[in-house]
Protein backbone atom coordinates (compact mmCIF):
# COMPACT_ATOMS: atom_id res chain seq x y z
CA UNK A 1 3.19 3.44 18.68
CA UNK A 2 4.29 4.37 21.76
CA UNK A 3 3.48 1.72 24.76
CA UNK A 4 5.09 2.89 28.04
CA UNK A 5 1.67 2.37 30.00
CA UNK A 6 0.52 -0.39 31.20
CA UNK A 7 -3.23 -1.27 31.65
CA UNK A 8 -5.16 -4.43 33.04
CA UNK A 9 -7.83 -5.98 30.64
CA UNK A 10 -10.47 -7.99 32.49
CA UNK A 11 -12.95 -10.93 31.39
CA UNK A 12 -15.74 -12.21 33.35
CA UNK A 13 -16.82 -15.70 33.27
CA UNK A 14 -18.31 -18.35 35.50
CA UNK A 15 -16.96 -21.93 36.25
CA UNK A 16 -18.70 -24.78 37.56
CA UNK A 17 -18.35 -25.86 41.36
CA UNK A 18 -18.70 -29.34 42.68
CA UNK A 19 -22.35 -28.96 43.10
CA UNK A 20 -23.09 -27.27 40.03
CA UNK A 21 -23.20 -24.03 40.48
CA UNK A 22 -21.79 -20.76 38.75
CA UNK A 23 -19.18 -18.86 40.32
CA UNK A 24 -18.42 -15.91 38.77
CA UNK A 25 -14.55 -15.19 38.35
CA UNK A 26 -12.08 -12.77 36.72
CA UNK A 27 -9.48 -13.70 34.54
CA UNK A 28 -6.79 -10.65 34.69
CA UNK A 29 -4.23 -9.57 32.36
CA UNK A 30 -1.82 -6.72 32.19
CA UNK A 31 -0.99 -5.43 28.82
CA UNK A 32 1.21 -2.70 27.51
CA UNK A 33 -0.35 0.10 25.65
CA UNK A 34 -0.56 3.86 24.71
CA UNK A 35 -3.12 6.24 26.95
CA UNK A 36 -4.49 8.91 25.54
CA UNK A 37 -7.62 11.54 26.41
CA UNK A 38 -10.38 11.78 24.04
CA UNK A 39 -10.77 14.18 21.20
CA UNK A 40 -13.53 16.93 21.95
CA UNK A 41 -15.02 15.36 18.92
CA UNK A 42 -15.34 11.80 20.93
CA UNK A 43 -16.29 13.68 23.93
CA UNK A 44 -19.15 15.63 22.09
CA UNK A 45 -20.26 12.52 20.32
CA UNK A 46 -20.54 10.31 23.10
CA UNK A 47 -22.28 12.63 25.67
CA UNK A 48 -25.14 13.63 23.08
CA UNK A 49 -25.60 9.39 22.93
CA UNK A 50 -25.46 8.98 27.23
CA UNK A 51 -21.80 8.23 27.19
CA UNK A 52 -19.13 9.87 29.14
CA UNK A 53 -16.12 9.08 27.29
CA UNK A 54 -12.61 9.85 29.46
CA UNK A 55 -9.70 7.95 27.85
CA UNK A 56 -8.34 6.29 24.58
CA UNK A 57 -6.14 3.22 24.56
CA UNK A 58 -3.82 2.52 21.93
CA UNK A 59 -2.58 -1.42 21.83
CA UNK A 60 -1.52 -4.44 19.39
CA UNK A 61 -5.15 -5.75 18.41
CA UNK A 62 -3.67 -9.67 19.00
CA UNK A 63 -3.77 -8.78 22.64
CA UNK A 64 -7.29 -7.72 23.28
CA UNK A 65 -9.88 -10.74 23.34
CA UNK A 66 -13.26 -9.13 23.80
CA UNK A 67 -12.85 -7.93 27.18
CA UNK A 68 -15.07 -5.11 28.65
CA UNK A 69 -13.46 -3.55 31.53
CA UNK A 70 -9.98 -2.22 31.51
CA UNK A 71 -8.11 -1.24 34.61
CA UNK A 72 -5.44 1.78 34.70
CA UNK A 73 -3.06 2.39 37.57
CA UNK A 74 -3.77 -1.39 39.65
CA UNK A 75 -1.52 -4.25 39.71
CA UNK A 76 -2.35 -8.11 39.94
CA UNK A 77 -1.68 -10.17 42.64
CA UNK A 78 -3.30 -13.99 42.10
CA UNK A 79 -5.65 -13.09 39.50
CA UNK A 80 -6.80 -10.34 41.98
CA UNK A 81 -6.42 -6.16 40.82
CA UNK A 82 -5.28 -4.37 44.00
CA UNK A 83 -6.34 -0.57 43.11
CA UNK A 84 -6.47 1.18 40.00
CA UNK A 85 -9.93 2.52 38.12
CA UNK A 86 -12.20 0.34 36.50
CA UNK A 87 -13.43 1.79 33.46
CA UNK A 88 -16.10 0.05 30.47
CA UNK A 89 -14.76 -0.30 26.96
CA UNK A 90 -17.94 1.79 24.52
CA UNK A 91 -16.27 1.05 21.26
CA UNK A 92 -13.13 0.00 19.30
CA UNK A 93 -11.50 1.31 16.32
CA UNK A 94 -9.31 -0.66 14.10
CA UNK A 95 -5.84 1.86 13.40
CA UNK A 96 -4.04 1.16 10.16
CA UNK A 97 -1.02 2.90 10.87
CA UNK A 98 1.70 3.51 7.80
CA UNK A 99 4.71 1.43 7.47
CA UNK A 100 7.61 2.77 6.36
CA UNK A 101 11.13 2.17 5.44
CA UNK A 102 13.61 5.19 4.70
CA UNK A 103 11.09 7.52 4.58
CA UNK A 104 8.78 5.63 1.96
CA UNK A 105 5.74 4.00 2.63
CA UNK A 106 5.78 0.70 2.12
CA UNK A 107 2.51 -0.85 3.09
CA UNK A 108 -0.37 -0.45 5.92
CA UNK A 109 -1.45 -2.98 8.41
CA UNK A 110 -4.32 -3.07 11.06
CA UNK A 111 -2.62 -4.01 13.78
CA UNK A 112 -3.15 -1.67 16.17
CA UNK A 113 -6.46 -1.31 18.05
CA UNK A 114 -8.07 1.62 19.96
CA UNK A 115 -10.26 1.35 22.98
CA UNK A 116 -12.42 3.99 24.23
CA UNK A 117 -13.32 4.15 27.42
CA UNK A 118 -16.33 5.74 30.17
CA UNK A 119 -16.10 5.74 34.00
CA UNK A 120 -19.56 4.21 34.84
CA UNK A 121 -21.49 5.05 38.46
CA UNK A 122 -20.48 2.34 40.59
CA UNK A 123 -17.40 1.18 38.84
């Protein structure tokens, strides 16, 4: 796999202030990874179902924890993403990519993970 890009994966949560309340906050995390376009096939798919898929992200699947936005082309400064696009995670795919070793293969693994991607309104 080839992971030159870089892409931010962010998780909402809430923590507790002094007087109880919820304050949402983002925890931030840059990652490196593959970027892709979608197939036509994805593209199809997804706008027949209300989705408008735009990009495919290839990366190791220990890194990703759930989250459901992913940022390409920001940076992080404090926990805080100066720039970039936000886009929404739709669906993941588990890759089992071939292992080999001079030219035989020698087993399979599913470490890789691939996150599709929409631009929503408002995002």
């Amino acid at each position: 796999m080839n992971r030159n890009d870089v892409c931010i994966l962010l998780k909402d949560s809430y923590s507790i202030d002094s007087m109880g309340q919820r304050i949402p906050t983002t925890e931030a995390r840059m990652v490196y990874c593959e970027i892709s376009s979608v197939t036509g096939t994805e593209w199809f798919a997804g706008a027949q179902n209300g989705i408008k898929p735009e990009l495919k992200l290839i990366l190791f699947r220990y890194e990703y924890h759930g989250e459901e936005t992913v940022n390409i082309g920001g940076c992080i400064d404090d926990q805080n993403v100066i720039g970039g696009t936000n886009y929404t995670v739709y669906r993941t795919f588990f890759r089992r990519p071939e292992l080999s070793y001079g030219g035989h293969i020698v087993g399979r693994e599913y470490d890789e993970l691939e996150l599709y991607l929409e631009k929503r309104t408002g995002s």
